[in-house]
Protein backbone atom coordinates (compact mmCIF):
# COMPACT_ATOMS: atom_id res chain seq x y z
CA UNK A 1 0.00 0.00 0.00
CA UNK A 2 1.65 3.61 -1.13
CA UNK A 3 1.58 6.72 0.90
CA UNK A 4 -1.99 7.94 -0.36
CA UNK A 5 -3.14 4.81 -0.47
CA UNK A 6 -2.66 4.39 3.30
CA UNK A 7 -3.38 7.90 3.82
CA UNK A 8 -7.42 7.03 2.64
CA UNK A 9 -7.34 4.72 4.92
CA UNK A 10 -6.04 6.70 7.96
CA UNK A 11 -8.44 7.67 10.58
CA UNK A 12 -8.35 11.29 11.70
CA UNK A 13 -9.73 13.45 14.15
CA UNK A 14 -10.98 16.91 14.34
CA UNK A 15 -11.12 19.02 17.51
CA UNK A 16 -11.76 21.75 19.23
CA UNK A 17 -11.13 23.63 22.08
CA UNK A 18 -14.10 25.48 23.52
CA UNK A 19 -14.34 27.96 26.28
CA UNK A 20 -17.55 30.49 26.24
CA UNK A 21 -18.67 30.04 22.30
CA UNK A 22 -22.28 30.05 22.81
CA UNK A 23 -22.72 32.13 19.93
CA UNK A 24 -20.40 30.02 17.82
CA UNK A 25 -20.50 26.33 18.74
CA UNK A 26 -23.73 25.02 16.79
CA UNK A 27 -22.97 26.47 13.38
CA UNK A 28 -19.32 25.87 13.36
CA UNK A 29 -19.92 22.40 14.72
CA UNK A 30 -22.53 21.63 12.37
CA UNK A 31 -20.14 22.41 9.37
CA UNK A 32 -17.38 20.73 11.06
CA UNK A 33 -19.46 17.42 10.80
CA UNK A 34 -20.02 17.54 6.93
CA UNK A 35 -15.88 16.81 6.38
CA UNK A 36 -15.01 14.76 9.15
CA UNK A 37 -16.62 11.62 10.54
CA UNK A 38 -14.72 12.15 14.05
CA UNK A 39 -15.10 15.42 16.14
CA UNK A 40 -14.11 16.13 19.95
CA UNK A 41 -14.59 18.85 21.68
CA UNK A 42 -12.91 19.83 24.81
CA UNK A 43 -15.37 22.13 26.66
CA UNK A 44 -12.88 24.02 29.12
CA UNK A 45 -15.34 24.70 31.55
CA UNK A 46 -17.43 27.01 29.93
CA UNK A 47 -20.16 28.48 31.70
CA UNK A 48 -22.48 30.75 29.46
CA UNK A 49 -24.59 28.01 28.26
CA UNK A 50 -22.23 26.02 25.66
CA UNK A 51 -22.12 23.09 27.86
CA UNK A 52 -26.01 22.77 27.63
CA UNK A 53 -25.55 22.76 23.79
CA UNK A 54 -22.98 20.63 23.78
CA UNK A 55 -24.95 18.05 25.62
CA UNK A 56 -27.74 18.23 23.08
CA UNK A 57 -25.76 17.06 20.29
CA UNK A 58 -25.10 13.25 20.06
CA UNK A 59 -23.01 13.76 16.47
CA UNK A 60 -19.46 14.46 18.03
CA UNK A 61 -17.57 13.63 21.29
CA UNK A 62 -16.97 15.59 24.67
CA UNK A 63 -14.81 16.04 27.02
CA UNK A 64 -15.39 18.45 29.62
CA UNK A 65 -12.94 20.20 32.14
CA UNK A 66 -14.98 20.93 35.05
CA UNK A 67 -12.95 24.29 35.42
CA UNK A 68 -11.47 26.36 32.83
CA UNK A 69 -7.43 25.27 32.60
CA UNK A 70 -6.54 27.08 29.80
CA UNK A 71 -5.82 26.65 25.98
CA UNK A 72 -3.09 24.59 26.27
CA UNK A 73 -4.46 22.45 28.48
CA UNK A 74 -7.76 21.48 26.35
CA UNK A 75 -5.34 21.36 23.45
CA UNK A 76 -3.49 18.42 25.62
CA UNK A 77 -6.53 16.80 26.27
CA UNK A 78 -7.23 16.48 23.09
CA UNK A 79 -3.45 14.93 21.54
CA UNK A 80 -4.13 12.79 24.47
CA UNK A 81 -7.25 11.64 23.55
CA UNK A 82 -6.45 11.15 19.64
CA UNK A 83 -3.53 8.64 20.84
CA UNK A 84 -5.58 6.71 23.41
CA UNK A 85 -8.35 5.66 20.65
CA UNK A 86 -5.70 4.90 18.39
CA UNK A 87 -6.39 7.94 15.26
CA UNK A 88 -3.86 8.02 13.03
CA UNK A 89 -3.83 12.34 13.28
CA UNK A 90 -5.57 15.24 14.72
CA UNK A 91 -6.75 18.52 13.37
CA UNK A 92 -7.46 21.00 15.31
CA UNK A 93 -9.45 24.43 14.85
CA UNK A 94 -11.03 27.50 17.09
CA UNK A 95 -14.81 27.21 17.60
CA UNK A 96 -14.89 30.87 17.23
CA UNK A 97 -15.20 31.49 13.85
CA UNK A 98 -11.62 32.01 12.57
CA UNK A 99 -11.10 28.73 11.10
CA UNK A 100 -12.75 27.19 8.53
CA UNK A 101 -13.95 23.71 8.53
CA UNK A 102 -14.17 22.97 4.92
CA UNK A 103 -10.39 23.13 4.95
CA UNK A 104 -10.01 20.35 6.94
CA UNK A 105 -9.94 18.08 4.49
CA UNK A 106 -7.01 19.63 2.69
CA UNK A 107 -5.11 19.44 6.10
CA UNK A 108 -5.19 16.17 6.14
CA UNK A 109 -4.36 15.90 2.40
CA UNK A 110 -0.88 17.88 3.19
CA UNK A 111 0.34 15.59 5.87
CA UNK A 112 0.52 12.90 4.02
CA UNK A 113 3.81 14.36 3.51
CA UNK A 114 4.44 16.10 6.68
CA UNK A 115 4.63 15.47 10.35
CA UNK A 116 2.44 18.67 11.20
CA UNK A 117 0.69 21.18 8.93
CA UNK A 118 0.07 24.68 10.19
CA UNK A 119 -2.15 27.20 8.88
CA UNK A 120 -0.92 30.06 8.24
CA UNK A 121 -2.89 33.58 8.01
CA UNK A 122 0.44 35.79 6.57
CA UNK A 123 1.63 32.98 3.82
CA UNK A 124 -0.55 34.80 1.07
CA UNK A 125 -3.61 37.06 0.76
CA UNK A 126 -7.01 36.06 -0.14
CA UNK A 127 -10.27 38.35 -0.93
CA UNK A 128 -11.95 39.29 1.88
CA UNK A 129 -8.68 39.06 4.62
CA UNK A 130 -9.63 41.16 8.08
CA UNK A 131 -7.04 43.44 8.92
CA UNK A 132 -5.25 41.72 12.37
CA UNK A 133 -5.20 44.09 15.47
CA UNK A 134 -2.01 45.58 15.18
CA UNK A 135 -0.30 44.61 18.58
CA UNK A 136 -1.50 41.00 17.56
CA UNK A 137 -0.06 41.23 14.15
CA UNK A 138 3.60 42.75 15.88
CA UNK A 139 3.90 40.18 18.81
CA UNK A 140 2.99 36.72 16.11
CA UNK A 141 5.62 38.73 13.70
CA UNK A 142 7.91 39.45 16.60
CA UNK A 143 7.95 36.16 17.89
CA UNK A 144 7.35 34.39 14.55
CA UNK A 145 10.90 35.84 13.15
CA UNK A 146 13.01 34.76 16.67
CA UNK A 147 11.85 31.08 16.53
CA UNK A 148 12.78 30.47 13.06
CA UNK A 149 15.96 32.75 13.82
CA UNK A 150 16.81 30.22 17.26
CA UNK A 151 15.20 27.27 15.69
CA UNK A 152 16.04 27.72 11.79
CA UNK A 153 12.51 27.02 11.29
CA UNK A 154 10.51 28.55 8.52
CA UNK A 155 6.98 29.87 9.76
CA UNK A 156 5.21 32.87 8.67
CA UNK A 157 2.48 32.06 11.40
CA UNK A 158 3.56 31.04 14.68
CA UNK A 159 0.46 31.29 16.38
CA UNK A 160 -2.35 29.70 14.20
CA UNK A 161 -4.71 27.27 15.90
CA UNK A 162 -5.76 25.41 13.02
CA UNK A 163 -3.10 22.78 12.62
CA UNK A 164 -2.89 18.91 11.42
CA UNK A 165 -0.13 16.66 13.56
CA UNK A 166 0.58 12.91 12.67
CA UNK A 167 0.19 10.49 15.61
CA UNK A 168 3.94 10.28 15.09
CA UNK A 169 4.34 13.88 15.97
CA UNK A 170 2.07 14.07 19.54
CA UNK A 171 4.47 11.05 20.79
CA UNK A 172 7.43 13.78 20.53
CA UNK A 173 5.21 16.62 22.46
CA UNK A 174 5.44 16.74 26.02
CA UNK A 175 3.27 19.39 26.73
CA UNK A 176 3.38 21.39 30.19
CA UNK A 177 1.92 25.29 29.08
CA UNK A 178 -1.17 25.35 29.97
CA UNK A 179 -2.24 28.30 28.44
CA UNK A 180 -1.91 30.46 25.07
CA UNK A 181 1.51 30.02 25.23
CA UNK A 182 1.64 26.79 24.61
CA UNK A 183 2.29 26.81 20.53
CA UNK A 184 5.85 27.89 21.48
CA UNK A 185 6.80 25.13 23.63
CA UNK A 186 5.45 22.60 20.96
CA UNK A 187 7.31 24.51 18.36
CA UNK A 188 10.84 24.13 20.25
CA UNK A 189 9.84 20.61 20.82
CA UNK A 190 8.99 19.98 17.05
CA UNK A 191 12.21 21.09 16.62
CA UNK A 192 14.28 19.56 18.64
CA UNK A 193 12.14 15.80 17.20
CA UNK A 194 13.09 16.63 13.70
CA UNK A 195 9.23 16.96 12.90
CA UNK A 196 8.71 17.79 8.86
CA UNK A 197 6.55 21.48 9.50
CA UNK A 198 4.75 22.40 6.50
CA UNK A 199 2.20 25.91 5.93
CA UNK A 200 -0.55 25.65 5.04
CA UNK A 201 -2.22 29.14 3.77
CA UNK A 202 -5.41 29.96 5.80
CA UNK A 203 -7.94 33.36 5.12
CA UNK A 204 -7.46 36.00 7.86
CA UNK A 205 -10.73 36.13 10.10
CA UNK A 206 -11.16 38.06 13.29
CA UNK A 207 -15.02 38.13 14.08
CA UNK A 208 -14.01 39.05 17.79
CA UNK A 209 -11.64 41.98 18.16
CA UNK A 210 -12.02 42.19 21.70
CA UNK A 211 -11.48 38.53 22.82
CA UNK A 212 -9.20 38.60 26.06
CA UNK A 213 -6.19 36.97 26.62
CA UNK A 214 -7.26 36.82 30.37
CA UNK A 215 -6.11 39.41 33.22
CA UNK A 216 -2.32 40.81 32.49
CA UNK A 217 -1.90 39.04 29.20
CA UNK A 218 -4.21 41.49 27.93
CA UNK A 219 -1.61 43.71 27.68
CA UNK A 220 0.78 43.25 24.85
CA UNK A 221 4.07 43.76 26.59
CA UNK A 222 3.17 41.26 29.48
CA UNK A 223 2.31 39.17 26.73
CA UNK A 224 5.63 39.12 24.72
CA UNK A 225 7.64 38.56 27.80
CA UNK A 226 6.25 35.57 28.67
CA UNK A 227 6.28 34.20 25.35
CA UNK A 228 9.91 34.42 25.24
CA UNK A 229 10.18 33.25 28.92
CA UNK A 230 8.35 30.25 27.28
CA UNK A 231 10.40 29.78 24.36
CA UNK A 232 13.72 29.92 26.96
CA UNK A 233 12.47 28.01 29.47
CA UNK A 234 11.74 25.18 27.32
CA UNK A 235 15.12 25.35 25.05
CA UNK A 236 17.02 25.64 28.50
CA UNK A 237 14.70 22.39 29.70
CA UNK A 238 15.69 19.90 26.90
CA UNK A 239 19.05 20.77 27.27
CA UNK A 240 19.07 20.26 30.87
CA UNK A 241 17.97 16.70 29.93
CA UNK A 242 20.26 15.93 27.59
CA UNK A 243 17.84 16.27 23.94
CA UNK A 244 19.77 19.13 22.82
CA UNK A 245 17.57 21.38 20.34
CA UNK A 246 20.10 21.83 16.83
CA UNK A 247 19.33 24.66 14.61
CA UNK A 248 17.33 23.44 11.52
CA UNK A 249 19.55 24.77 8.98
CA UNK A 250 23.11 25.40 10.28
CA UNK A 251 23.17 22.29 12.06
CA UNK A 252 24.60 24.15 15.52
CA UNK A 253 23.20 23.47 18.62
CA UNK A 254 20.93 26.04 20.04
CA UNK A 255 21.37 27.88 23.21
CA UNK A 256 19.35 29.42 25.75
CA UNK A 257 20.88 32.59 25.93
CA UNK A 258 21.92 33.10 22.18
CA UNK A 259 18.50 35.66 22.02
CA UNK A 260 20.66 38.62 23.31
């Protein structure tokens, strides 16, 4: 059996992180459901009435945190979840709008040849684009440019939630960030495996300008200094343990102070 071959035959799943999408969980779920035949969500404790929805659908899967934990954390729950019931991958998308479901399909088409596919909202334009919020658009840009930099990756998105990994790829993650930083911890980790990273260009869509980050990560400053505590922390973690993160294209190994 060739690659594609095996790749029909593969079973993925799609999920989705939820915290507070009332407004959004019914119509993105019921598109979500016409390209996939395997859908979790992980409700992280929402408590405006999405849980009530949730329970009155009997076409996908849920898992509920009884208390909100954070982005990172439902995300784990999830990789977790795809490698206990044995799928061969796992897509994952916002419930919020911003991703679009009928592109799921081509995620999984793309990593047939790669170990995880990440959308990307800055790879190319398409009709229609929102215009980001600018301190959003500086810190992904910002941070985007140091990890491939550090890592001699090659992202033009570093923060895009709408992702395919391969089985293959979750057994490398060990995942600790609970929250929104969490993305840059996997991405040193991805490195560090060797994981093929492909792009995968995705439309620009902000229906919710205002969504919060939660308390001090609200403001942008906060916000960029922990992401590159994050990105430290974890390069100065693996090599603490001996899996010593090399730099994608010179071959050199990386260090946790080479930022300055």
């Amino acid at each position: 059996m060739n690659r594609h071959e095996q790749n029909r035959h593969e079973q993925w799943l799609a999920a989705l992180p939820v915290y507070n999408e009332v407004e959004y969980v019914d119509a993105i779920l019921n598109q979500v459901v016409q390209h996939t035949d395997h859908v979790l969500v992980v409700d992280d404790g929402s408590n405006d009435g999405t849980a009530e929805r949730l329970a009155a659908r009997d076409d996908v899967r849920v898992i509920r945190h009884a208390q909100n934990q954070g982005y990172g954390a439902a995300l784990k729950t999830a990789f977790d979840f795809s490698l206990a019931e044995g799928f061969d991958g796992i897509v994952t998308l916002d419930c919020d709008g911003q991703h679009q479901p009928k592109r799921i399909p081509a995620f999984i088409d793309s990593a047939r040849s790669a170990d995880i596919v990440s959308g990307s909202r800055y790879l190319r334009h398409f009709d229609g684009d929102d215009a980001p919020p600018e301190e959003r658009l500086f810190i992904n840009r910002r941070i985007t440019a140091d990890l491939n930099r550090r890592l001699g990756l090659e992202l033009t998105d570093s923060f895009c939630g709408f992702k395919a990994y391969r089985a293959e790829a979750l057994r490398c993650f060990e995942i600790t960030d609970t929250g929104y930083a969490m993305p840059l911890q996997l991405w040193v980790q991805a490195a560090e495996a060797g994981l093929r990273i492909t792009e995968m260009a995705v439309p620009l869509i902000y229906l919710d300008l205002k969504r919060s980050f939660g308390g001090s990560l609200d403001h942008a400053e906060t916000r960029l200094k922990l992401y590159n505590e994050v990105i430290d922390a974890e390069i100065s973690r693996l090599c603490a343990k001996g899996r010593h993160v090399v730099h994608a294209s010179s071959g050199d190994l990386v260090c946790s102070h080479d930022h300055g």
